[in-house]
C-alpha atoms as a PDB file:
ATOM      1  CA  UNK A   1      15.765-103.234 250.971  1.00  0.00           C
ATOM      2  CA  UNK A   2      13.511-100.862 252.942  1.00  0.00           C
ATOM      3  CA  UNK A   3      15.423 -98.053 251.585  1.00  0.00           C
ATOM      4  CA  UNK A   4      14.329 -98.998 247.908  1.00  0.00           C
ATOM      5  CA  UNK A   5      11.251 -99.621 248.972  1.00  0.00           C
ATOM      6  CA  UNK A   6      10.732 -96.402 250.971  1.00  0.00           C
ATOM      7  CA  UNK A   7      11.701 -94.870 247.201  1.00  0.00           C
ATOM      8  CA  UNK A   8       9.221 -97.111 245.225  1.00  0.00           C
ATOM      9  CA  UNK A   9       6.332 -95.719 247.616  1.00  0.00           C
ATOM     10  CA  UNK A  10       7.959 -91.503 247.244  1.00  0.00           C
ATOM     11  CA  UNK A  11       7.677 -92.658 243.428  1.00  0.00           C
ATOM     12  CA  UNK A  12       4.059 -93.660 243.159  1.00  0.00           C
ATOM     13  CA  UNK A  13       3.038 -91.132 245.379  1.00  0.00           C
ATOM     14  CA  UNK A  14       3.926 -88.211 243.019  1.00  0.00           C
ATOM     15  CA  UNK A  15       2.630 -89.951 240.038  1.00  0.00           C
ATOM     16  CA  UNK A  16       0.626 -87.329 238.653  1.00  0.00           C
ATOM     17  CA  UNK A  17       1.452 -84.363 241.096  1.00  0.00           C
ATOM     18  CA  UNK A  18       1.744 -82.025 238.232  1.00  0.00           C
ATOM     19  CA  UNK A  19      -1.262 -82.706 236.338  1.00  0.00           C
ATOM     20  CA  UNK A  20      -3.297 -82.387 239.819  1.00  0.00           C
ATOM     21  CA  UNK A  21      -1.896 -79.019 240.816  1.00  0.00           C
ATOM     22  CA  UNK A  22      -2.931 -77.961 237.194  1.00  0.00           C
ATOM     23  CA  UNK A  23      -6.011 -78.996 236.933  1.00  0.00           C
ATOM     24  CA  UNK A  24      -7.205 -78.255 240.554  1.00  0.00           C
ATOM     25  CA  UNK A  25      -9.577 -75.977 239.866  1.00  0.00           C
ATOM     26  CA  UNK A  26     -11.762 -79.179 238.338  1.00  0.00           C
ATOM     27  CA  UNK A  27     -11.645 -80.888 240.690  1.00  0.00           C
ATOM     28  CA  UNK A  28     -13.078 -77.914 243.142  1.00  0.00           C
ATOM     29  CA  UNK A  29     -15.778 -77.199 240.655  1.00  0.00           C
ATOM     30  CA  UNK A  30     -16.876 -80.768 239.919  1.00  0.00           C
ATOM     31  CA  UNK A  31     -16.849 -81.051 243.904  1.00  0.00           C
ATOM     32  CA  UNK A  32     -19.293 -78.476 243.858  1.00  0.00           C
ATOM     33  CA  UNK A  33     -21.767 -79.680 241.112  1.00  0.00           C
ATOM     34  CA  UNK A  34     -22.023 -83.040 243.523  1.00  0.00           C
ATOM     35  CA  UNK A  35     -22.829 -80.876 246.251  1.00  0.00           C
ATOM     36  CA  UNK A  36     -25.455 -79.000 244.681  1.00  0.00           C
ATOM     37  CA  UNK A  37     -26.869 -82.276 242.750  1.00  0.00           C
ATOM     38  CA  UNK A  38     -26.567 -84.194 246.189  1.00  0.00           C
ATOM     39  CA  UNK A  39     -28.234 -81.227 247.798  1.00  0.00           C
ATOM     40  CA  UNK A  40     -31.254 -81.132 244.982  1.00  0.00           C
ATOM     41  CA  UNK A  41     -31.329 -85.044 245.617  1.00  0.00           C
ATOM     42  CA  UNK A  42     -32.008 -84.788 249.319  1.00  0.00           C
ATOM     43  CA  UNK A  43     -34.578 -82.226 248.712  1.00  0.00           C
ATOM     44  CA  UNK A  44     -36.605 -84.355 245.741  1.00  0.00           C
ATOM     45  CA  UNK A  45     -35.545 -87.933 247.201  1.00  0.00           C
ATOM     46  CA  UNK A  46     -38.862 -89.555 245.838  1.00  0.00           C
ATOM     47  CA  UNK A  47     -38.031 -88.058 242.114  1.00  0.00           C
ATOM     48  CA  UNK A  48     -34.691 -88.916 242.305  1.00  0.00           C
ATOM     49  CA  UNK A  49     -35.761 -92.705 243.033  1.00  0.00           C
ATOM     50  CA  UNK A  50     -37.959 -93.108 240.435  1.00  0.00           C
ATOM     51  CA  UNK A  51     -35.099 -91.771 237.903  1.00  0.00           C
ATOM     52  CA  UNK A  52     -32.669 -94.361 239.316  1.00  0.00           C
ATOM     53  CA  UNK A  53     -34.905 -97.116 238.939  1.00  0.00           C
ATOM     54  CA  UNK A  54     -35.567 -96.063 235.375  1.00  0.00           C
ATOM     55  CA  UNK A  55     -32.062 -95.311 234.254  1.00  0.00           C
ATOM     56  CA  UNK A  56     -31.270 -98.911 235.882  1.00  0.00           C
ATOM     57  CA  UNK A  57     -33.974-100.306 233.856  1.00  0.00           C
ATOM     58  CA  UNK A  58     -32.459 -99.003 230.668  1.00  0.00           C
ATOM     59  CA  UNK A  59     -29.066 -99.472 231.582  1.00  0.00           C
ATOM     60  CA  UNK A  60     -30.540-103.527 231.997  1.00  0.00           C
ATOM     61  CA  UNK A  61     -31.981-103.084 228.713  1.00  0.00           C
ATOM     62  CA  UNK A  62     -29.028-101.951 227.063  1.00  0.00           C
ATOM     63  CA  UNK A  63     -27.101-104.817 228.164  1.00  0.00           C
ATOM     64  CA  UNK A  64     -29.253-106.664 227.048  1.00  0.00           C
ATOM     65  CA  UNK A  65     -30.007-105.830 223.983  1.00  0.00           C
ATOM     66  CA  UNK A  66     -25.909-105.755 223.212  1.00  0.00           C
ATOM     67  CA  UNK A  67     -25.364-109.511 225.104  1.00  0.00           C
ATOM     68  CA  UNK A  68     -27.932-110.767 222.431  1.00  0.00           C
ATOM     69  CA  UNK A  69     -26.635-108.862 219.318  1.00  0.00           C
ATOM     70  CA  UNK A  70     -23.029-110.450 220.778  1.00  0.00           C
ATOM     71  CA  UNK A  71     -25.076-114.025 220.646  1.00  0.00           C
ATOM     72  CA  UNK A  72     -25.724-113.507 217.024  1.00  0.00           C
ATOM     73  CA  UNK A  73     -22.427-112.327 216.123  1.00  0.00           C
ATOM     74  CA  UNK A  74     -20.886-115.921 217.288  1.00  0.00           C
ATOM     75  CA  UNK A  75     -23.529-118.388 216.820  1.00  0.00           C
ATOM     76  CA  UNK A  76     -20.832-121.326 216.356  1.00  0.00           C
ATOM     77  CA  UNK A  77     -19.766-120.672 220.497  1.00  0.00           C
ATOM     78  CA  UNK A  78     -21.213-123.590 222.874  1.00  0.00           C
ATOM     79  CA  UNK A  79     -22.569-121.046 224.649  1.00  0.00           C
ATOM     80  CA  UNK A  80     -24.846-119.054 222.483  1.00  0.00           C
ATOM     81  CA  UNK A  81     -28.143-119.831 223.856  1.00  0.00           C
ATOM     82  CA  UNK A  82     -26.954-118.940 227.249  1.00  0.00           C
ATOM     83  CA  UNK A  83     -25.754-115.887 225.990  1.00  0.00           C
ATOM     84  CA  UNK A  84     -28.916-115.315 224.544  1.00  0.00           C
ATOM     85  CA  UNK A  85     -30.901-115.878 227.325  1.00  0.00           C
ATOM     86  CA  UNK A  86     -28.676-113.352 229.517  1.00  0.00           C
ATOM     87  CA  UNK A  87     -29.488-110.948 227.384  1.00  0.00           C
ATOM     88  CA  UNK A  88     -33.481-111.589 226.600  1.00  0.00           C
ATOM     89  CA  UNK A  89     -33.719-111.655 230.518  1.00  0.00           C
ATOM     90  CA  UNK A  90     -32.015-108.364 230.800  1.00  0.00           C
ATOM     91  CA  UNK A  91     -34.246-106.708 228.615  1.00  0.00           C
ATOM     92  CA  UNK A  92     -37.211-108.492 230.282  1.00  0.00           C
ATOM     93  CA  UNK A  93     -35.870-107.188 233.614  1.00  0.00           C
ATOM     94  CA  UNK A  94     -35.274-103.743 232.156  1.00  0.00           C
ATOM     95  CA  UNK A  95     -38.603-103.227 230.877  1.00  0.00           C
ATOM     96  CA  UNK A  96     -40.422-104.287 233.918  1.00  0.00           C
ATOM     97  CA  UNK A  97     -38.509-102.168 236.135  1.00  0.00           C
ATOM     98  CA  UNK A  98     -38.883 -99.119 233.821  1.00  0.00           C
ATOM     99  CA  UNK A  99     -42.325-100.217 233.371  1.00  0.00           C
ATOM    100  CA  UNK A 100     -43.114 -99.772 237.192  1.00  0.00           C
ATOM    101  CA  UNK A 101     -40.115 -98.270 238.840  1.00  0.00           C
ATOM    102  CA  UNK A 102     -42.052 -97.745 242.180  1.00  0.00           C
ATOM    103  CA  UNK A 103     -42.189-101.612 243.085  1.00  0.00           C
ATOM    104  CA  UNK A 104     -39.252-101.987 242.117  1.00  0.00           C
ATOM    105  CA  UNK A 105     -37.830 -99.390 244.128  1.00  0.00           C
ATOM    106  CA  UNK A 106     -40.115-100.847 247.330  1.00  0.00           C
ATOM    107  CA  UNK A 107     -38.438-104.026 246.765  1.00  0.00           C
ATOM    108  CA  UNK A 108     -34.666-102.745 246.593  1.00  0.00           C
ATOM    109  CA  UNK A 109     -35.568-100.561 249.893  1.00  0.00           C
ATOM    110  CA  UNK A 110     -36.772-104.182 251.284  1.00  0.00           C
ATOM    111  CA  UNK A 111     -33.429-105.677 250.887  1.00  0.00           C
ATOM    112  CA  UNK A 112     -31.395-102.579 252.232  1.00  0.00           C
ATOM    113  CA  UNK A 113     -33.139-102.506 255.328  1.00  0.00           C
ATOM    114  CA  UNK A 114     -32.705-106.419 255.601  1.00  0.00           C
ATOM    115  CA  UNK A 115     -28.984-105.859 254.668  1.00  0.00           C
ATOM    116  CA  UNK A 116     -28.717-102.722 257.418  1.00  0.00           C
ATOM    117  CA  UNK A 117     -30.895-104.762 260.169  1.00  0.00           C
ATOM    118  CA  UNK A 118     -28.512-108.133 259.822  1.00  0.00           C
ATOM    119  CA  UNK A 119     -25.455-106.398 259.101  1.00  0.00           C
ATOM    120  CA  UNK A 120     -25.427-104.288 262.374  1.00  0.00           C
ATOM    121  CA  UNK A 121     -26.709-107.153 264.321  1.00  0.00           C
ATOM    122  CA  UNK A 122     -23.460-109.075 263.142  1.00  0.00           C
ATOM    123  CA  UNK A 123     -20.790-105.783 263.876  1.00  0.00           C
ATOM    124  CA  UNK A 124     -22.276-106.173 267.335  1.00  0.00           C
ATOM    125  CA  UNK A 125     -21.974-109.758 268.436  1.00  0.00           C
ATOM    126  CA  UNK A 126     -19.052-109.878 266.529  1.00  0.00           C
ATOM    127  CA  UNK A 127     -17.720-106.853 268.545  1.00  0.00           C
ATOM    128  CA  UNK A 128     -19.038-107.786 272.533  1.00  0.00           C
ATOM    129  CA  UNK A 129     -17.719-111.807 271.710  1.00  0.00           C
ATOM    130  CA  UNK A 130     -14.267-111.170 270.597  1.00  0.00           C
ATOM    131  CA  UNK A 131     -13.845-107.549 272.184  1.00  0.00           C
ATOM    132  CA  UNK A 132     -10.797-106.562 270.004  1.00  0.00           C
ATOM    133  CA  UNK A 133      -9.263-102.833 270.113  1.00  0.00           C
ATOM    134  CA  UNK A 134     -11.671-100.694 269.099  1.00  0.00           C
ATOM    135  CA  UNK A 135     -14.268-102.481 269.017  1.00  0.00           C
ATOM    136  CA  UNK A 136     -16.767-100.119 270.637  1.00  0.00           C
ATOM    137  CA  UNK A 137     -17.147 -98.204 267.771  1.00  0.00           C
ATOM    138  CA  UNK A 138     -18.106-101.431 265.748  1.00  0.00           C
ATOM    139  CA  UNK A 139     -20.429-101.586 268.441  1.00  0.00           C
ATOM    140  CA  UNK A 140     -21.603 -98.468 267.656  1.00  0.00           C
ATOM    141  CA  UNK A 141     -21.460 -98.559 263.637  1.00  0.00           C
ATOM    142  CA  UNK A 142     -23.238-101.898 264.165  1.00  0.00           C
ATOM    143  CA  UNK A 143     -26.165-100.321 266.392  1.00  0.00           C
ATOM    144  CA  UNK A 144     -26.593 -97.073 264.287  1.00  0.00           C
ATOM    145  CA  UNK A 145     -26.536 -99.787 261.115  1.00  0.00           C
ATOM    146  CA  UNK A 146     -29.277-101.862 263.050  1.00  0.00           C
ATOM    147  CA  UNK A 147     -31.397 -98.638 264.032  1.00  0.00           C
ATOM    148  CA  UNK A 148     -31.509 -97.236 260.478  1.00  0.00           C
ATOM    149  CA  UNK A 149     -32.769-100.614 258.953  1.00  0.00           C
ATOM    150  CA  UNK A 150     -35.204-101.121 261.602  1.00  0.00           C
ATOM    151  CA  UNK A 151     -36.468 -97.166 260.785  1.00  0.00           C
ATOM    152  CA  UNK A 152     -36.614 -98.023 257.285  1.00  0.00           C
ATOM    153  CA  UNK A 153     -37.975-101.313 257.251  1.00  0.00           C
ATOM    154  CA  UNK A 154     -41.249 -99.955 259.709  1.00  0.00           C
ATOM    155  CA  UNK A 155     -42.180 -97.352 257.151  1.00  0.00           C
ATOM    156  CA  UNK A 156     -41.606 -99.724 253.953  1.00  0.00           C
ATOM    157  CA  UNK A 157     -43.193 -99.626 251.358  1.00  0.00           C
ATOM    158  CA  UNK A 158     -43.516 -95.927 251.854  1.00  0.00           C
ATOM    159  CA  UNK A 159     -40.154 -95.834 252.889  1.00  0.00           C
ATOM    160  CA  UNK A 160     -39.097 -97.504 249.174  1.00  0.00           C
ATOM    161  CA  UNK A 161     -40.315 -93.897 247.922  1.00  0.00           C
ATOM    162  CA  UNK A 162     -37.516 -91.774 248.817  1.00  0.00           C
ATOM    163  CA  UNK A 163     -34.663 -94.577 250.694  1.00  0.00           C
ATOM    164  CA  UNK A 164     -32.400 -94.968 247.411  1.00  0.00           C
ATOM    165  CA  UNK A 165     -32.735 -91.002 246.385  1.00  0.00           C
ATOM    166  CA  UNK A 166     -31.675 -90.561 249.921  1.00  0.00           C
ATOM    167  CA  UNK A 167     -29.366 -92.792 249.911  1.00  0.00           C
ATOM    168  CA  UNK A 168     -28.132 -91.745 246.480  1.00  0.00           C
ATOM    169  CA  UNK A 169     -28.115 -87.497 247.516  1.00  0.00           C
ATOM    170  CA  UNK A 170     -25.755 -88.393 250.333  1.00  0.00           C
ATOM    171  CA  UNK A 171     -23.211 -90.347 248.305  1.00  0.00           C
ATOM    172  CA  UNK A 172     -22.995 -87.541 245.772  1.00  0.00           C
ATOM    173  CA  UNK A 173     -22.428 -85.077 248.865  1.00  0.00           C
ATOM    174  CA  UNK A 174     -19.850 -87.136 250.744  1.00  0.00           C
ATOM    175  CA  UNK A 175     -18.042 -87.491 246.790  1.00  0.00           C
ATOM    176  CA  UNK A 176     -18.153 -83.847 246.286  1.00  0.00           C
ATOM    177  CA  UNK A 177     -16.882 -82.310 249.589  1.00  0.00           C
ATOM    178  CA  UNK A 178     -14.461 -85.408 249.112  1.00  0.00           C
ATOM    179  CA  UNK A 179     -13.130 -83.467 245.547  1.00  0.00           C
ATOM    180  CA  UNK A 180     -13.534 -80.242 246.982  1.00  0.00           C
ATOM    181  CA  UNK A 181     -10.763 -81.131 249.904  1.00  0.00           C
ATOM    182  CA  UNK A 182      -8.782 -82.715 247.030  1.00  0.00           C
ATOM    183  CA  UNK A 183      -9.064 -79.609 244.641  1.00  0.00           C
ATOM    184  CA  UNK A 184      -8.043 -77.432 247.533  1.00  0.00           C
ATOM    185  CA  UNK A 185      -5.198 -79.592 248.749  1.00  0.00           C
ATOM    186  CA  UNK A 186      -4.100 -79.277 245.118  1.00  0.00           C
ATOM    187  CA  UNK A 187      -3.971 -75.837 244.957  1.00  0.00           C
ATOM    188  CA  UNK A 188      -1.095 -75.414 247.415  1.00  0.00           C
ATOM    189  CA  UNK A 189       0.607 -78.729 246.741  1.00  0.00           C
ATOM    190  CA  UNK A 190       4.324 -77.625 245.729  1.00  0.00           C
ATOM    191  CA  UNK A 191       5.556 -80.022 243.064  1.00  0.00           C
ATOM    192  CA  UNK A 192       8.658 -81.383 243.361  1.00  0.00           C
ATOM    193  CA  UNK A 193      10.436 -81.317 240.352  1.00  0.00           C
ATOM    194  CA  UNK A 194      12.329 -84.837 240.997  1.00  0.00           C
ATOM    195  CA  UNK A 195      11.351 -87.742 242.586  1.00  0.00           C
ATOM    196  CA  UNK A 196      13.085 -87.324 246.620  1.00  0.00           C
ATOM    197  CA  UNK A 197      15.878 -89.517 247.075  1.00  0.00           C
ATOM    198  CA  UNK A 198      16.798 -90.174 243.337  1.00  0.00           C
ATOM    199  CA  UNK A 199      19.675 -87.614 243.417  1.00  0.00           C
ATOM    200  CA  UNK A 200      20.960 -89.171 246.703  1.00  0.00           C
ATOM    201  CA  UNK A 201      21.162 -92.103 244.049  1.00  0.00           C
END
């Protein structure tokens, strides 16, 4: 049994080997363009905020405006109004955060930091009450959680200026040095041209 299930796991993990090794060189160059956009994004933090708060607001907008043509399309469903409300509040939504992306930004900073301050407060009284292994670095993921919402929440609103361009500059960093590893890995992966054990078979 673990024998065939030792070969299931070989089989997945070669899914796609092939088409990897072939088209590593994407995957490096990709990796880079995050780098570079993550890089740009940490340098204009405040622009790229105000562009994620409007591409959310028309993103919101969009659904909306498709949720409400989907309404129309089936007007005999019991739930047509509700659909149609879903999607007039979308667009509502949309427009007001496109309308003034700054407040709504301030506001979305306002709940991170809440989300940062009680989340690490949680990792550590979770972490000195039931003291399982590892749990200092909870501790510590929990305090450096706690002391980034606390940093952010002391300079909001100004702080709901740059937070989510930040925020969003880092992600696309961490993602592209995350492709680059995977491009390079790629490059030298040798292929095995059948699945390891099968022959034994």
């Amino acid at each position: 049994m673990s024998s065939a299930s030792n070969l299931t796991v070989a089989s997945l993990a070669t899914v796609g080997l092939d088409e990897l090794k072939k088209k590593w060189g994407w995957f490096l160059a990709l990796g880079i363009l995050l780098i570079i956009g993550g890089t740009v994004a940490l340098g204009s933090s405040i622009m790229m905020t105000v562009f994620s708060m409007i591409l959310l607001g028309w993103l919101m907008i969009t659904g909306g405006v498709l949720e409400a043509i989907h309404a129309f399309s089936c007007k005999g469903w019991s739930g047509f109004f509700i659909d149609l409300l879903t999607g007039l509040l979308y667009v509502v939504v949309g427009f007001m955060i496109v309308g003034n992306p700054g407040a709504t930004a301030a506001t979305l900073t306002l709940l991170i930091a809440m989300f940062l301050i009680f989340g690490g407060i949680f990792r550590v009284v979770i972490a000195l009450v039931v003291r399982y292994q590892n749990w200092g670095w909870l501790v510590l993921h929990g305090g450096v959680n706690l002391m980034l919402g606390m940093a952010i929440w002391r300079q909001w609103p100004l702080s709901g200026l740059w937070v989510i361009g930040l925020f969003v500059g880092i992600d696309m960093i961490f993602n592209g040095w995350s492709l680059v590893m995977l491009g390079l890995m790629a490059k030298n992966l040798p292929v095995p041209t059948e699945v390891d054990g099968e022959s034994a078979t």
